[in-house]
Protein backbone atom coordinates (compact mmCIF):
# COMPACT_ATOMS: atom_id res chain seq x y z
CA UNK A 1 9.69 1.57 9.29
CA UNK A 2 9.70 -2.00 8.43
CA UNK A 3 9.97 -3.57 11.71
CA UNK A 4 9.40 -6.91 11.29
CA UNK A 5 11.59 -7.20 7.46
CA UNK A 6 14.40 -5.09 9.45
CA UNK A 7 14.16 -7.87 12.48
CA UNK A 8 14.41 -10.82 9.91
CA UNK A 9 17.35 -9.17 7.88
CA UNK A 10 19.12 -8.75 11.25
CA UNK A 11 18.92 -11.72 12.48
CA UNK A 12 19.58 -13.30 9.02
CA UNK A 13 16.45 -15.33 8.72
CA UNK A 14 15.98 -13.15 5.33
CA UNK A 15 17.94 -13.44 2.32
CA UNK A 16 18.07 -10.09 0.64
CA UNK A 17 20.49 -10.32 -2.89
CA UNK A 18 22.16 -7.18 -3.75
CA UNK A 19 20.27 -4.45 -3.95
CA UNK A 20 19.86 -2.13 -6.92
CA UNK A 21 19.27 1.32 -7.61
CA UNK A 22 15.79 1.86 -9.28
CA UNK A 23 16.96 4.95 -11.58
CA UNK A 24 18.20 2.51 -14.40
CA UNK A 25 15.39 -0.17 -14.72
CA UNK A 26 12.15 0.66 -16.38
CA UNK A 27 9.33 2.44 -15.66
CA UNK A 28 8.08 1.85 -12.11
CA UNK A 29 5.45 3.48 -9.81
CA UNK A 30 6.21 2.44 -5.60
CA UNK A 31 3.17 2.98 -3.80
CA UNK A 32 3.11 4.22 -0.42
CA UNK A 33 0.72 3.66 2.63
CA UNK A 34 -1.52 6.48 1.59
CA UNK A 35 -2.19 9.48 3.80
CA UNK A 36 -5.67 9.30 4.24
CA UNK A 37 -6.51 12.31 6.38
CA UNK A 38 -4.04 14.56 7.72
CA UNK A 39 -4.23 13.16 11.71
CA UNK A 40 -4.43 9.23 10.19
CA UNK A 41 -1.53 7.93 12.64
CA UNK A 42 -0.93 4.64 10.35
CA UNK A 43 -2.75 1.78 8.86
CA UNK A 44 -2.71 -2.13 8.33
CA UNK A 45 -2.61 -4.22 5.37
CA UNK A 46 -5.29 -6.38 6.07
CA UNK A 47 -5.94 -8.14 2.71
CA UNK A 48 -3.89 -7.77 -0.67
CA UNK A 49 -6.14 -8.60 -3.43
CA UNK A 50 -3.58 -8.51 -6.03
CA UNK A 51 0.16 -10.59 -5.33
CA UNK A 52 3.28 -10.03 -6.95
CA UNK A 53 3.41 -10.71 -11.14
CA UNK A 54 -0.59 -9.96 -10.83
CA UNK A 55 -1.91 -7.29 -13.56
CA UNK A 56 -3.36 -4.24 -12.53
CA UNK A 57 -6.19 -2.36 -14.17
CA UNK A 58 -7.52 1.22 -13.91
CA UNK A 59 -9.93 1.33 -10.61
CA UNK A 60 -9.12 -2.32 -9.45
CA UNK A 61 -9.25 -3.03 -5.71
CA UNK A 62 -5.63 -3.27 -4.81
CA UNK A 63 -5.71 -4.03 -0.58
CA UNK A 64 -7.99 -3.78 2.53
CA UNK A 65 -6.48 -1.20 5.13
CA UNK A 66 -7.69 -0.66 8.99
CA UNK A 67 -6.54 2.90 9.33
CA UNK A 68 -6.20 4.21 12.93
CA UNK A 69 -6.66 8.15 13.70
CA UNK A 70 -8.62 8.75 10.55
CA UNK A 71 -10.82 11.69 12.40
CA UNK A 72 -9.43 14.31 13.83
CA UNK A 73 -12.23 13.61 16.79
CA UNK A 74 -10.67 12.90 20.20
CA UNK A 75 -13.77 10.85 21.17
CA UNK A 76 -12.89 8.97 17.87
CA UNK A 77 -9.41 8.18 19.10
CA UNK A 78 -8.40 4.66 18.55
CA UNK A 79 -11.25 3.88 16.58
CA UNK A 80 -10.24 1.51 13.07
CA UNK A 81 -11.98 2.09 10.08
CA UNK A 82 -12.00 -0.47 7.44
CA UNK A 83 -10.82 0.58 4.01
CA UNK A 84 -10.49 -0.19 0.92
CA UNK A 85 -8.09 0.98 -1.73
CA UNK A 86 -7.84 1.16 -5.10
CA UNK A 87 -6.12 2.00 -8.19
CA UNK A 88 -5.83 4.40 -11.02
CA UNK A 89 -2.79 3.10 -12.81
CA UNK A 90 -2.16 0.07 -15.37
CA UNK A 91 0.23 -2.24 -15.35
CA UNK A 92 1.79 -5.38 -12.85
CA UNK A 93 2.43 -5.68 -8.91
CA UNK A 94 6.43 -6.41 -9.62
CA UNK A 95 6.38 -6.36 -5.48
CA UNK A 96 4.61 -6.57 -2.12
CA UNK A 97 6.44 -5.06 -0.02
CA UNK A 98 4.20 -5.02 3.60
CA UNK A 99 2.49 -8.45 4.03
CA UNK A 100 -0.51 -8.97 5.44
CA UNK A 101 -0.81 -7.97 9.15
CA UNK A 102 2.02 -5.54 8.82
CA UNK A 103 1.36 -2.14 9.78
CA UNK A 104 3.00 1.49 8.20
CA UNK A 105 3.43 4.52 8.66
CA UNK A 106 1.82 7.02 5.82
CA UNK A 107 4.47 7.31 2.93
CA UNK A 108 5.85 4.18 4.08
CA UNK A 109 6.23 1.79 0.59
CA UNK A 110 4.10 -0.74 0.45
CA UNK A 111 4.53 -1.70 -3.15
CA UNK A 112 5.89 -1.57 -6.34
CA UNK A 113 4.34 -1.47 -9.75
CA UNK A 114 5.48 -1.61 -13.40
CA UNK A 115 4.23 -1.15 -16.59
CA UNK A 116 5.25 -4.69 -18.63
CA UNK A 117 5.30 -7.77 -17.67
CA UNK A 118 8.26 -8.57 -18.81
CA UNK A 119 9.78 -6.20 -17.02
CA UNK A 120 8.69 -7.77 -13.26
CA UNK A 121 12.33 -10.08 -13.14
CA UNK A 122 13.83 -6.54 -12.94
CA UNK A 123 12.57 -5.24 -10.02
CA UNK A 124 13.73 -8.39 -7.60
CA UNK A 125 16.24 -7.08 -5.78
CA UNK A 126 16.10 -3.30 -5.60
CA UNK A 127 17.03 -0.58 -2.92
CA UNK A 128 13.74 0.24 -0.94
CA UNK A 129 13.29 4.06 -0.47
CA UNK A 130 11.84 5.03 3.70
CA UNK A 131 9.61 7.31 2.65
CA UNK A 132 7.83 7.88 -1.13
CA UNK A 133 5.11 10.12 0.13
CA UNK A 134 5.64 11.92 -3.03
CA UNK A 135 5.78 9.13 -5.41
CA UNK A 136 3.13 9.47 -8.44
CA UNK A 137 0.88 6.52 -7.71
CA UNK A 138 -2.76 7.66 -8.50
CA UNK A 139 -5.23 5.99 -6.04
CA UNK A 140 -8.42 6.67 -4.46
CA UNK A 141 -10.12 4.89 -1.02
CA UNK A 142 -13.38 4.29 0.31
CA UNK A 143 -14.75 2.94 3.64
CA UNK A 144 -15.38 -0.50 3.32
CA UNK A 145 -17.85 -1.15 6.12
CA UNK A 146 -21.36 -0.36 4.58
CA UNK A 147 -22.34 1.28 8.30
CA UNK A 148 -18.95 3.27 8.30
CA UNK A 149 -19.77 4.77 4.43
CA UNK A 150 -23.78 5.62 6.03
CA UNK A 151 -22.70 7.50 8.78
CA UNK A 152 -20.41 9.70 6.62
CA UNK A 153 -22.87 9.79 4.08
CA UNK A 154 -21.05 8.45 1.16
CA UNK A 155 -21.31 4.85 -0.34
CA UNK A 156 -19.30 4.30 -3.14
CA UNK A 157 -21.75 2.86 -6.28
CA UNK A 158 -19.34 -0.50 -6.58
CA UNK A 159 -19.71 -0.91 -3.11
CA UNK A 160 -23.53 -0.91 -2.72
């Protein structure tokens, strides 16, 4: 699911320390490529706008996704919509786990959040789940392209 992160640990180029299980260290939120519509194939971080350490507030942007198979449409196949997604939890990026250009799956993880600041040191070396399509991470997304958002006749207000 991680293609290029599995080719770089592989090929040793990628220095992962031990890896720990996420039950015992605080309270943590990982939050998956979102499944935008049910025939969305995957989708591509394009931009983060938050890095790791960063604090999070309630509806802040969080990354630009191009999302491929969005609509259902056949005559729409292939077509990449711009998006943007956002937030509806507090607290701090403790890691970025798709860079910029990568490309996932839908409940891939892409992230990890946690609630203190303090806490971010904790969450450097953890084991990284396949799939968290069920985690609890509370976010909403809206086309990004102006043009896109008119022709399905919503515009989100911060986005007009």
């Amino acid at each position: 699911m991680y293609p290029r992160l599995l080719r770089r640990v592989a090929r040793g180029r990628c220095n992962l320390p031990r890896k720990l299980s996420t039950k015992s260290l605080p309270w943590h939120v990982w939050i998956p490529m979102p499944q935008l519509s049910p025939s969305m194939d995957r989708a591509k971080i394009m931009r983060w706008h938050v890095g790791e350490g960063d604090r999070i507030e309630m509806t802040q942007l969080l990354a630009e996704l191009e999302v491929e198979g969005l609509l259902a449409d056949p005559e729409e196949r292939g077509r990449k919509v711009s998006m943007e997604l956002e937030s509806h939890e507090e607290g701090y990026m403790a890691r970025v786990l798709l860079q910029e250009g990568e490309i996932a799956v839908p409940g891939v993880p892409i992230a990890l959040m946690c609630e203190k600041e303090e806490d971010l040191n904790h969450f450097a070396a953890v084991d990284i789940p396949k799939d968290v399509s069920d985690s609890m991470f509370v976010w909403q997304a809206y086309v990004a392209e102006e043009k896109d958002s008119q022709e399905h006749g919503r515009i989100p207000e911060h986005n007009r």
